[in-house]
Protein backbone atom coordinates (compact mmCIF):
# COMPACT_ATOMS: atom_id res chain seq x y z
CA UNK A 1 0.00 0.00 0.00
CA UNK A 2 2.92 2.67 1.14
CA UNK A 3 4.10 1.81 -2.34
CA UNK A 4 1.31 2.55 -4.24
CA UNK A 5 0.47 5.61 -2.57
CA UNK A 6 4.52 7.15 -2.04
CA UNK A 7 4.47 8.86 -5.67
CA UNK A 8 0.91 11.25 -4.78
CA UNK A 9 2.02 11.83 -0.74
CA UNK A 10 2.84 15.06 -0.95
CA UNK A 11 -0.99 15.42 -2.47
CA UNK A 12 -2.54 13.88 0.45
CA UNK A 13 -0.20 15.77 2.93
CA UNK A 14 -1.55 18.93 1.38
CA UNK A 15 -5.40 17.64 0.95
CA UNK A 16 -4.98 16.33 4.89
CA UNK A 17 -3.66 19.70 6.11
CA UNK A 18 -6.22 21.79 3.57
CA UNK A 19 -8.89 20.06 5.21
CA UNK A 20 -7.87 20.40 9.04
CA UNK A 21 -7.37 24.10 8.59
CA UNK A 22 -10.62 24.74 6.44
CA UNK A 23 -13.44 21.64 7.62
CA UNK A 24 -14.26 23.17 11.06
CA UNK A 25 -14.94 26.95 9.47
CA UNK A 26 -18.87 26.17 8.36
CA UNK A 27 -19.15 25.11 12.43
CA UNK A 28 -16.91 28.00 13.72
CA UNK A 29 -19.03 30.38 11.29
CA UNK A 30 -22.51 29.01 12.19
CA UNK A 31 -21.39 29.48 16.20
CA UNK A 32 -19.79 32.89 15.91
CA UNK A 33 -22.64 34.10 13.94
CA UNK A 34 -25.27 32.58 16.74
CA UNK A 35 -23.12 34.48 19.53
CA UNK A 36 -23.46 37.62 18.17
CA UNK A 37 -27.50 37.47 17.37
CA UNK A 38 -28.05 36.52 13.99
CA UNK A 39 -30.74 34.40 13.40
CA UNK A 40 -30.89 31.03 12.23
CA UNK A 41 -31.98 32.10 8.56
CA UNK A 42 -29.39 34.28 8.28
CA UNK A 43 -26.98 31.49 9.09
CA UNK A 44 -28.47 29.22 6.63
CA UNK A 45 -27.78 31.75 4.31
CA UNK A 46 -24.61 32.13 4.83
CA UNK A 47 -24.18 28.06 4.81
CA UNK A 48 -25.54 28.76 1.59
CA UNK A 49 -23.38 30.57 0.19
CA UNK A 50 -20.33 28.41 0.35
CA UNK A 51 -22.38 25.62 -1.33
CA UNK A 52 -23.06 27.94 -4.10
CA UNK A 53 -18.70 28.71 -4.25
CA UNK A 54 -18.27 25.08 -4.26
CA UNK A 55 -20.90 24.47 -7.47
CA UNK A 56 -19.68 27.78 -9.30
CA UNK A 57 -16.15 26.91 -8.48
CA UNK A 58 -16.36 23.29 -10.06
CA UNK A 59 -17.90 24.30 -13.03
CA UNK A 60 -15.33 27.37 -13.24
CA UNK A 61 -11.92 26.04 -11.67
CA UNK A 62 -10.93 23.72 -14.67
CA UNK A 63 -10.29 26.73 -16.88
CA UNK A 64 -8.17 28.79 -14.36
CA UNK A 65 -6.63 25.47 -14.12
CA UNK A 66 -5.83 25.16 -17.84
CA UNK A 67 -5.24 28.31 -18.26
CA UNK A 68 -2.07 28.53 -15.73
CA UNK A 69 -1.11 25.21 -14.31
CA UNK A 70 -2.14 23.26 -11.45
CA UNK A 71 1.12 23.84 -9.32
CA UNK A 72 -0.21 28.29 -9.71
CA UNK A 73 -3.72 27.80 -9.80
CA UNK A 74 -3.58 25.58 -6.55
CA UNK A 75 -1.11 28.31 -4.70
CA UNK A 76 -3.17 31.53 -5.76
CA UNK A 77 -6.75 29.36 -4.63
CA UNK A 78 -5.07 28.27 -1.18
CA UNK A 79 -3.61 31.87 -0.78
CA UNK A 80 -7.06 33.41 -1.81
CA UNK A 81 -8.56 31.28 0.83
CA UNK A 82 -5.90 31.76 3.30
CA UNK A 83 -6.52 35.51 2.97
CA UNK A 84 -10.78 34.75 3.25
CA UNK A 85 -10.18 32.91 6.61
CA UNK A 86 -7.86 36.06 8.00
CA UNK A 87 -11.05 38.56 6.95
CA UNK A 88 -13.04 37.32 9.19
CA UNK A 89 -11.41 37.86 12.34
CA UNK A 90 -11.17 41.20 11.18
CA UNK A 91 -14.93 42.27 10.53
CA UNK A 92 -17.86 40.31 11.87
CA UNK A 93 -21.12 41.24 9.59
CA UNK A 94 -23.27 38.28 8.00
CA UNK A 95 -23.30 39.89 4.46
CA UNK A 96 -19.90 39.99 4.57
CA UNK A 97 -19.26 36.44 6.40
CA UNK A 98 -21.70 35.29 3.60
CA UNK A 99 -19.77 36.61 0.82
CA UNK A 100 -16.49 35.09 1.98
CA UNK A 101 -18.31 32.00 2.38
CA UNK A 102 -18.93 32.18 -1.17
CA UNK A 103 -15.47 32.77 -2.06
CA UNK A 104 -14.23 29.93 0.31
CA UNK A 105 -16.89 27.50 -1.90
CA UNK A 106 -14.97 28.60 -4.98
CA UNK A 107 -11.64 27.94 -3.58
CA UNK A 108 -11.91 24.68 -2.09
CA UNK A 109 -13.57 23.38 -5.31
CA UNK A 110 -10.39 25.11 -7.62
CA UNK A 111 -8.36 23.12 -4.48
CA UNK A 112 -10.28 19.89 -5.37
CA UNK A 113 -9.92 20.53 -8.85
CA UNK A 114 -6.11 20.59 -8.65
CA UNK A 115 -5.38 17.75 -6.50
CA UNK A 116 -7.93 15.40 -7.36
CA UNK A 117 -7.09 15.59 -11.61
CA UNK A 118 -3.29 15.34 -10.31
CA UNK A 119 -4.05 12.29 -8.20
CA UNK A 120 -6.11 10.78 -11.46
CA UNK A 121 -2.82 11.17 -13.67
CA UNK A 122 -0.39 9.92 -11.11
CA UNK A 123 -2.60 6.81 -10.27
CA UNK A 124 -2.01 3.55 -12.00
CA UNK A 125 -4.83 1.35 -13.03
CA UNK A 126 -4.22 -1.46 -10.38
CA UNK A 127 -3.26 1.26 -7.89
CA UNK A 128 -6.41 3.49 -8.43
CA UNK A 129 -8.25 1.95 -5.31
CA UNK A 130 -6.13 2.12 -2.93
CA UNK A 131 -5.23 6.04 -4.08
CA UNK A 132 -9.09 6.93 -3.61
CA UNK A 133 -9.17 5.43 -0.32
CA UNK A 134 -6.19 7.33 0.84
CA UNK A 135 -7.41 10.43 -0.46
CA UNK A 136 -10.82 9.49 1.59
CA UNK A 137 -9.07 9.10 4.63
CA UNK A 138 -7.04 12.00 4.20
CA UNK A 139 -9.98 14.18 3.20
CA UNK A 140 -12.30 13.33 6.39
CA UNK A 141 -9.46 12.90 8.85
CA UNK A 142 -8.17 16.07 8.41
CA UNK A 143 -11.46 17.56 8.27
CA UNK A 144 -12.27 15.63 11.61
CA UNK A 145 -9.55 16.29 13.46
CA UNK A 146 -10.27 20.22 12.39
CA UNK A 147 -13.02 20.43 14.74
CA UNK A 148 -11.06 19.91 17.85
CA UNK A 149 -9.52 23.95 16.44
CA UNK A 150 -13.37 24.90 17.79
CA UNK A 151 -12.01 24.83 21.25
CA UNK A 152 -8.91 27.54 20.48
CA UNK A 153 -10.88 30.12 20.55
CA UNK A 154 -12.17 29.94 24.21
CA UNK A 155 -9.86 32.86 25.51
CA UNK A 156 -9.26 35.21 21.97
CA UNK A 157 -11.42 34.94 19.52
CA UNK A 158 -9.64 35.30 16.58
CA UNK A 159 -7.25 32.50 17.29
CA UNK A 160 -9.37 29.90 15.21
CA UNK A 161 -9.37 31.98 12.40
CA UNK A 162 -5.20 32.40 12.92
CA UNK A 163 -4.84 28.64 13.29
CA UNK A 164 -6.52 27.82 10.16
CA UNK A 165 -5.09 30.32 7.85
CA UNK A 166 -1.44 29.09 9.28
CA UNK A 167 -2.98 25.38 8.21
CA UNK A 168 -4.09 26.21 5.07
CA UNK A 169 -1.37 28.45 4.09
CA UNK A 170 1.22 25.56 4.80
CA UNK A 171 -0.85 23.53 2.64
CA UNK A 172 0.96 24.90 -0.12
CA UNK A 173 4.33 23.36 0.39
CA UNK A 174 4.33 19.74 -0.39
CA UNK A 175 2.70 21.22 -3.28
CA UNK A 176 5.64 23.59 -4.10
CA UNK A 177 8.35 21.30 -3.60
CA UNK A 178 7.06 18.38 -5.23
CA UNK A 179 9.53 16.62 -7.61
CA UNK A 180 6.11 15.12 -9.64
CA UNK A 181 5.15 17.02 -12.68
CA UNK A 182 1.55 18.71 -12.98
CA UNK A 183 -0.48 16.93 -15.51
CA UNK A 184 -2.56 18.51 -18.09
CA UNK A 185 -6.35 18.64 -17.09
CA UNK A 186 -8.27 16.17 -17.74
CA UNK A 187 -12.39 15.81 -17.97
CA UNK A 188 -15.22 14.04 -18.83
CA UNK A 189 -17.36 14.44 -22.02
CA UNK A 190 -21.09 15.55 -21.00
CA UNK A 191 -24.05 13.52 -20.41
CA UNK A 192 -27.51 14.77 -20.84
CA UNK A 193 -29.40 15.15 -17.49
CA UNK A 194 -32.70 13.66 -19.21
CA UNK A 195 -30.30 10.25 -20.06
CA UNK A 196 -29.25 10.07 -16.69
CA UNK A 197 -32.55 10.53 -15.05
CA UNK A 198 -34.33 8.25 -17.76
CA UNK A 199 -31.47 5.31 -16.83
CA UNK A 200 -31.66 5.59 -13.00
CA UNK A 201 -33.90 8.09 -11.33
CA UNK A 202 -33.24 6.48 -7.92
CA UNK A 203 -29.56 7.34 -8.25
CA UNK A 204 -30.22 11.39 -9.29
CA UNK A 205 -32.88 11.96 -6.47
CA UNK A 206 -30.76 9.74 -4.20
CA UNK A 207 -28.04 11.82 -5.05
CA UNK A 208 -29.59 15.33 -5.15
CA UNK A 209 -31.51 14.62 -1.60
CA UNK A 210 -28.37 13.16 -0.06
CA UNK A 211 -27.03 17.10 -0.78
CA UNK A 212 -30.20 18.32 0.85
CA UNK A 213 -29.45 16.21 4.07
CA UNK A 214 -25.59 17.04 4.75
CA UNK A 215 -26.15 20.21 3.08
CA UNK A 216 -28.37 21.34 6.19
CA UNK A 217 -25.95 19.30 8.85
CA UNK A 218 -22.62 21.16 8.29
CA UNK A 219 -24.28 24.35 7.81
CA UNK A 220 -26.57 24.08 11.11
CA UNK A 221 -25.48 20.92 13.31
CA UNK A 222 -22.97 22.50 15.40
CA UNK A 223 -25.99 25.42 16.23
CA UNK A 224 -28.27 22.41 16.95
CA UNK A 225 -25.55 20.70 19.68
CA UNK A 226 -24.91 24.71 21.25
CA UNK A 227 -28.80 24.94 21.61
CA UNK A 228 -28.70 21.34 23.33
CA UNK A 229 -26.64 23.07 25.88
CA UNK A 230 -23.42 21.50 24.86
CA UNK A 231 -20.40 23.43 25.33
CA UNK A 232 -17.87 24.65 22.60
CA UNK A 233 -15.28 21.41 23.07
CA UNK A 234 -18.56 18.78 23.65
CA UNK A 235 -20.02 20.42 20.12
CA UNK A 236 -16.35 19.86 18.25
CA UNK A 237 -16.59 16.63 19.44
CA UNK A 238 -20.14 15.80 18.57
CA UNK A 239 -19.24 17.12 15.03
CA UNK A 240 -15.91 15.10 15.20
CA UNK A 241 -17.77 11.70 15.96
CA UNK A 242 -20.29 12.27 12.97
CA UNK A 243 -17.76 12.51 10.58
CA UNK A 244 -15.58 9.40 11.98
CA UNK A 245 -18.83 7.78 11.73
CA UNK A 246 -19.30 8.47 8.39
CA UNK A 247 -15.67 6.94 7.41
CA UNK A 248 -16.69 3.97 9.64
CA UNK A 249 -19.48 2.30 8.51
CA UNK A 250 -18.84 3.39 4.38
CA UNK A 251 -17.43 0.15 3.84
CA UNK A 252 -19.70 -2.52 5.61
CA UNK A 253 -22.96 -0.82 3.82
CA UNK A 254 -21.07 -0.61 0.42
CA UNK A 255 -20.22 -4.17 1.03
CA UNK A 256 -23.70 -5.13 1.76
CA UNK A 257 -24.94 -3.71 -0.95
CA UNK A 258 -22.85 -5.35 -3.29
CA UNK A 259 -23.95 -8.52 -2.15
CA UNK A 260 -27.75 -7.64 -1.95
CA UNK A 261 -30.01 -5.88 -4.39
CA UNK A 262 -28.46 -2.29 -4.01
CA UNK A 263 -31.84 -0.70 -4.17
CA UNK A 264 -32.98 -2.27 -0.77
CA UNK A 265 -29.84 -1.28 0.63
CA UNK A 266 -30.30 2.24 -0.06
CA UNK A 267 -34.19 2.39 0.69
CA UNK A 268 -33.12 0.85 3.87
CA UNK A 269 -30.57 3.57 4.12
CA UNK A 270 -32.82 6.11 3.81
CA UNK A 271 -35.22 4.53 6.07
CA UNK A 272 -32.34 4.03 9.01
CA UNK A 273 -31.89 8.03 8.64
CA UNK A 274 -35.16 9.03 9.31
CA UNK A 275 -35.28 6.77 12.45
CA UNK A 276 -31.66 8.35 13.58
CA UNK A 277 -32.82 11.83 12.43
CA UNK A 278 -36.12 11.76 14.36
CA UNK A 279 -34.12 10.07 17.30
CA UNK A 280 -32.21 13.51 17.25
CA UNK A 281 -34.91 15.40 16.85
CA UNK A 282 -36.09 14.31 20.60
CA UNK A 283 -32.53 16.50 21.71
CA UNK A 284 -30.71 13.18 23.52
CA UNK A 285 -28.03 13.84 25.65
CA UNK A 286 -24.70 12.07 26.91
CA UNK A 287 -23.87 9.19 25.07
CA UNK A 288 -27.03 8.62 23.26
CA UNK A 289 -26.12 11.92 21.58
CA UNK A 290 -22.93 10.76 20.24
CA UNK A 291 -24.20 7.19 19.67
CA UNK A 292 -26.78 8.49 17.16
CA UNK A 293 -24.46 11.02 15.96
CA UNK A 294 -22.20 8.36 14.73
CA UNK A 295 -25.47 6.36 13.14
CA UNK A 296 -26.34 9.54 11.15
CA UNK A 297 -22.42 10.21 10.05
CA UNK A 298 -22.25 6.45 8.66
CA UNK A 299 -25.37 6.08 7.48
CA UNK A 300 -25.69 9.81 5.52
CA UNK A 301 -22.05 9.83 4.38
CA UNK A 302 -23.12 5.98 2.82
CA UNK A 303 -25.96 7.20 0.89
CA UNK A 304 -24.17 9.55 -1.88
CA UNK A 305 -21.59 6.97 -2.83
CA UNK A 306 -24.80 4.10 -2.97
CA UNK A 307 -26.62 6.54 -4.88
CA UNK A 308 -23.92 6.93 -7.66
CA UNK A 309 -22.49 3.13 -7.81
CA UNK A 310 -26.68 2.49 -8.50
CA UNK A 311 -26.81 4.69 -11.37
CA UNK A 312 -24.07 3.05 -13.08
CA UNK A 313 -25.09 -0.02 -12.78
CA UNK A 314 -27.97 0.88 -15.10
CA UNK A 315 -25.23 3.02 -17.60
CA UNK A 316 -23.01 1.82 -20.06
CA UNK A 317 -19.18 1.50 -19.45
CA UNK A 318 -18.66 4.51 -21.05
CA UNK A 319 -21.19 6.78 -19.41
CA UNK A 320 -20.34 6.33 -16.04
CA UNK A 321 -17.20 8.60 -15.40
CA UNK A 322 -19.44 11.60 -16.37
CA UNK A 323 -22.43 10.38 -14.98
CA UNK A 324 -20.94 10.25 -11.58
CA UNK A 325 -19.92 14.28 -12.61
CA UNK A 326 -23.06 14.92 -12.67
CA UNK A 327 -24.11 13.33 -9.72
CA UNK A 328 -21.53 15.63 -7.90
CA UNK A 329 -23.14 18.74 -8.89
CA UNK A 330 -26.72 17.77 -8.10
CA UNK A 331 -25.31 17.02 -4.48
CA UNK A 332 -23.79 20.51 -4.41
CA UNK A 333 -27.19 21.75 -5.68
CA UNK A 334 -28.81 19.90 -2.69
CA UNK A 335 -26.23 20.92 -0.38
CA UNK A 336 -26.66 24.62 -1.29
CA UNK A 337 -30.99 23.82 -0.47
CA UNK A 338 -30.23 22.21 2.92
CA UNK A 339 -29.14 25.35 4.89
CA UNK A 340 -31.80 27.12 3.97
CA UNK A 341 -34.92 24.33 4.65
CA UNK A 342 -33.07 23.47 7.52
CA UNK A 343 -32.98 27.12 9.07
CA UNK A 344 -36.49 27.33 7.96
CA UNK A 345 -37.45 24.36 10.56
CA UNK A 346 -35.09 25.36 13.12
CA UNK A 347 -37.05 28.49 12.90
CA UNK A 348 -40.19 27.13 12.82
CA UNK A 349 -39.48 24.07 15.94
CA UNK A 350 -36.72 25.15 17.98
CA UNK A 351 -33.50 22.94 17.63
CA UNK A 352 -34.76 19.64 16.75
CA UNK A 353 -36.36 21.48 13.94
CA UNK A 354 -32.74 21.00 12.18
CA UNK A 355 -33.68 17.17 12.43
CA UNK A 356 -36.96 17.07 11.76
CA UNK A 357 -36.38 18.92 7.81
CA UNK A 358 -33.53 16.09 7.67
CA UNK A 359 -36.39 13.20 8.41
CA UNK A 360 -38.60 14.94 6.56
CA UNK A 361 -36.44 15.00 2.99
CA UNK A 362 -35.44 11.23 4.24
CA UNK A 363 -38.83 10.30 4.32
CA UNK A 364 -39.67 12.07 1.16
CA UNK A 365 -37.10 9.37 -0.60
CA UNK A 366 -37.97 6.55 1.27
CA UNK A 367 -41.60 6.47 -0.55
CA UNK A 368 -39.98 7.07 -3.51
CA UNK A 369 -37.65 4.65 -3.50
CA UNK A 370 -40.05 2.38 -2.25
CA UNK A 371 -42.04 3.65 -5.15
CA UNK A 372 -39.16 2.38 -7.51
CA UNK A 373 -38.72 -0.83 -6.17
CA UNK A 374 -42.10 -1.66 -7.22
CA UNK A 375 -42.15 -0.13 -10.79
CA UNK A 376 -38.71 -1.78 -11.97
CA UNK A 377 -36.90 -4.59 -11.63
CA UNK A 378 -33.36 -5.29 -9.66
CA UNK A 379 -30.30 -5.71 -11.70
CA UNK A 380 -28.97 -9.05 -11.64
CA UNK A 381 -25.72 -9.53 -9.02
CA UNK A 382 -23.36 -10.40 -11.75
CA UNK A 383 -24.08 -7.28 -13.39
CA UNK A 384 -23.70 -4.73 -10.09
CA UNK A 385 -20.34 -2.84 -10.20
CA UNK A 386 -18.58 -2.82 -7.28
CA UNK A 387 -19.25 -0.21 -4.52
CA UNK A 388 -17.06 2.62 -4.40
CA UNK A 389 -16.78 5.34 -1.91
CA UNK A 390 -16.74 8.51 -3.61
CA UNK A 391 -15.99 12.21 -2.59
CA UNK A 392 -18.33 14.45 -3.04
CA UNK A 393 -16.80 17.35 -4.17
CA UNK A 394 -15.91 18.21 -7.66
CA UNK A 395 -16.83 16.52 -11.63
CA UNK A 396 -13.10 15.76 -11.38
CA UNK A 397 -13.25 13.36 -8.73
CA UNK A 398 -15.22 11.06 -10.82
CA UNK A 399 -12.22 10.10 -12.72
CA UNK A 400 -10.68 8.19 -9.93
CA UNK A 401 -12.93 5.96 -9.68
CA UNK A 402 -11.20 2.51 -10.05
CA UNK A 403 -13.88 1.57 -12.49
CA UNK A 404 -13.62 4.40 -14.75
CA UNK A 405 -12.17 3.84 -18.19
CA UNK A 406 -9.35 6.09 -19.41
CA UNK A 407 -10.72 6.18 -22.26
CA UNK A 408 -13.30 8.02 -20.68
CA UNK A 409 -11.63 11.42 -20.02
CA UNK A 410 -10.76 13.96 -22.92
CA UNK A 411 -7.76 15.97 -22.83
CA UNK A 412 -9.16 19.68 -22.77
């Protein structure tokens, strides 16, 4: 494994330390913005707005990308971000909070852009699994181990902000010094929405309310645990657990589901979600909290990658690279909705109200995919691709997909 993965470390170094400098900001926002006396619409908003970066910024990084060089564009989008995380330890205001948000959407996407073509270039065919899954654990461990930076800022405020600039800002040198030459950018050719819909609608809605669900977590969760009377380190810690949770229990469900009939798997997904998400919506306490914390991490981080590894089952060989592009984007779509439903309820019912939306849109696709069990037929085991967990973060990240053909991906 240490061999397969030495020639792209100084990737994951910089993805690992990208991540534990910028994954706790949407929960250090959503707090600071509470303290002060926003409301919980406004914070949704704000949430909002880096959803909206991150879909403007994959459809927009490639060409900055193409135009300069990966080794420049990633330096000037981690300095631009860098610079984003300062600003707000300078001037607290939600319009401008919300319009730095945006910008730190469009830099971590241009971020993902860069690292994740790179890693598709350097990996080998019989190496490509093994480089996902340490760009995985990279990605969420960093990102996890982030939210212990929530507690920092007990004493000065602007320390968290300090912290994670100095994080992200270092980011840039394994980049800098890396002896491994930038490749040229590489993407997928289109596929029509209406194709991909018409060949698996459980994968697009699967995908697009998946969005929807985490969309609404990151952007309010850490206000939900605050409101639950938790204190700054017990909310870092809730959020911490989640996320572990969701790395934990990827495997056994994609596992299960690629010995079962992978629509059950992810109706029963869905179903598991809304009993965890109404659970939460009761405001536990203790160890229950975490407990079911840790249920909704593995089972909602689960349902994107089931989601996308259904649709191509039902695609050809040749569609599913960009397929799984677009299933990326209408995740980013949801995930720019969720915030703002999710405030809405909060509004509306108090704290659990950020659980109840999250029930809500998981009950929504538990009829339908209950629906779609009885209007088609299961595709035969032999014919299911393997499960594969995915990021969910840019088009690009679709081509490392061990399954994808490199044949696939056009030079642009």
């Amino acid at each position: 494994m240490l061999d397969s993965i030495r020639p792209v470390r100084s990737l994951l170094i910089a993805i690992f330390m990208m991540m534990a400098g910028s994954g706790f900001l949407s929960t250090l926002i959503g707090l600071r913005l509470e303290r002060e006396g926003s409301g919980t619409m406004v914070i949704g908003l704000v949430a909002t707005a880096y959803f909206g970066g991150l879909v403007i910024g994959a459809l927009r990084a490639g060409g900055v990308v193409r135009g300069v060089g990966h080794i420049r564009s990633f330096a000037a989008f981690v300095a631009l971000l860098s610079a984003s995380t300062l600003a707000y330890a300078l001037v607290q205001h939600p319009l401008l909070w919300g319009a730095l948000r945006l910008v730190d959407g469009v830099c971590v996407a241009g971020v993902f852009v860069c690292l994740e073509s790179w890693l598709n270039d350097r990996a080998e065919p019989d190496t490509r699994g093994t480089v996902l899954a340490s760009y995985m654990v990279a990605l969420y461990s960093g990102q996890a181990i982030g939210q212990l930076l929530l507690r920092s800022g007990s004493t000065a405020p602007q320390v968290p902000f300090e912290l994670a600039s100095i994080l992200i800002s270092l980011a840039i040198i394994p980049i800098c010094l890396t002896r491994s030459t930038a490749p040229a950018l590489t993407e997928a050719a289109s596929l029509p929405l209406r194709r991909l819909f018409a060949a698996s609608p459980l994968g697009v809605v699967g995908a697009g309310i998946t969005g929807l669900l985490l969309g609404a977590f990151y952007g309010l969760a850490a206000i939900y645990a605050r409101r639950l009377g938790l204190s700054l380190a017990a909310t870092a810690t809730f959020m911490m657990v989640v996320i572990l949770g969701g790395v934990a229990l990827q495997w056994p469900l994609g596992h299960l589901s690629d010995r079962y009939d992978r629509r059950r798997v992810i109706v029963g997904g869905f179903a598991l979600t809304l009993a965890v998400s109404v659970a939460l919506a009761m405001q536990p306490s203790g160890t229950l909290l975490l407990a079911l914390g840790f249920a909704f991490g593995g089972l909602g981080f689960a349902l994107y990658p089931l989601s996308v590894a259904h649709a191509n089952d039902r695609l050809l060989p040749s569609e599913r690279v960009t397929a799984s592009g677009q299933l990326v984007l209408l995740y980013s779509v949801g995930a720019a909705l969720g915030p703002i439903g999710g405030a809405a309820a909060m509004t509306l019912a108090g704290a659990g109200g950020l659980f109840l939306f999250i029930a809500f849109a998981a009950g929504a696709m538990l009829v339908f995919g209950l629906w779609r069990l009885v209007v088609t037929d299961a595709v035969p085991g032999e014919a299911q691709q393997d499960f594969q967990i995915l990021p969910r973060t840019t088009p690009t990240a679709a081509l490392l997909d061990p399954a994808a053909d490199p044949q696939q991906q056009v030079m642009t």
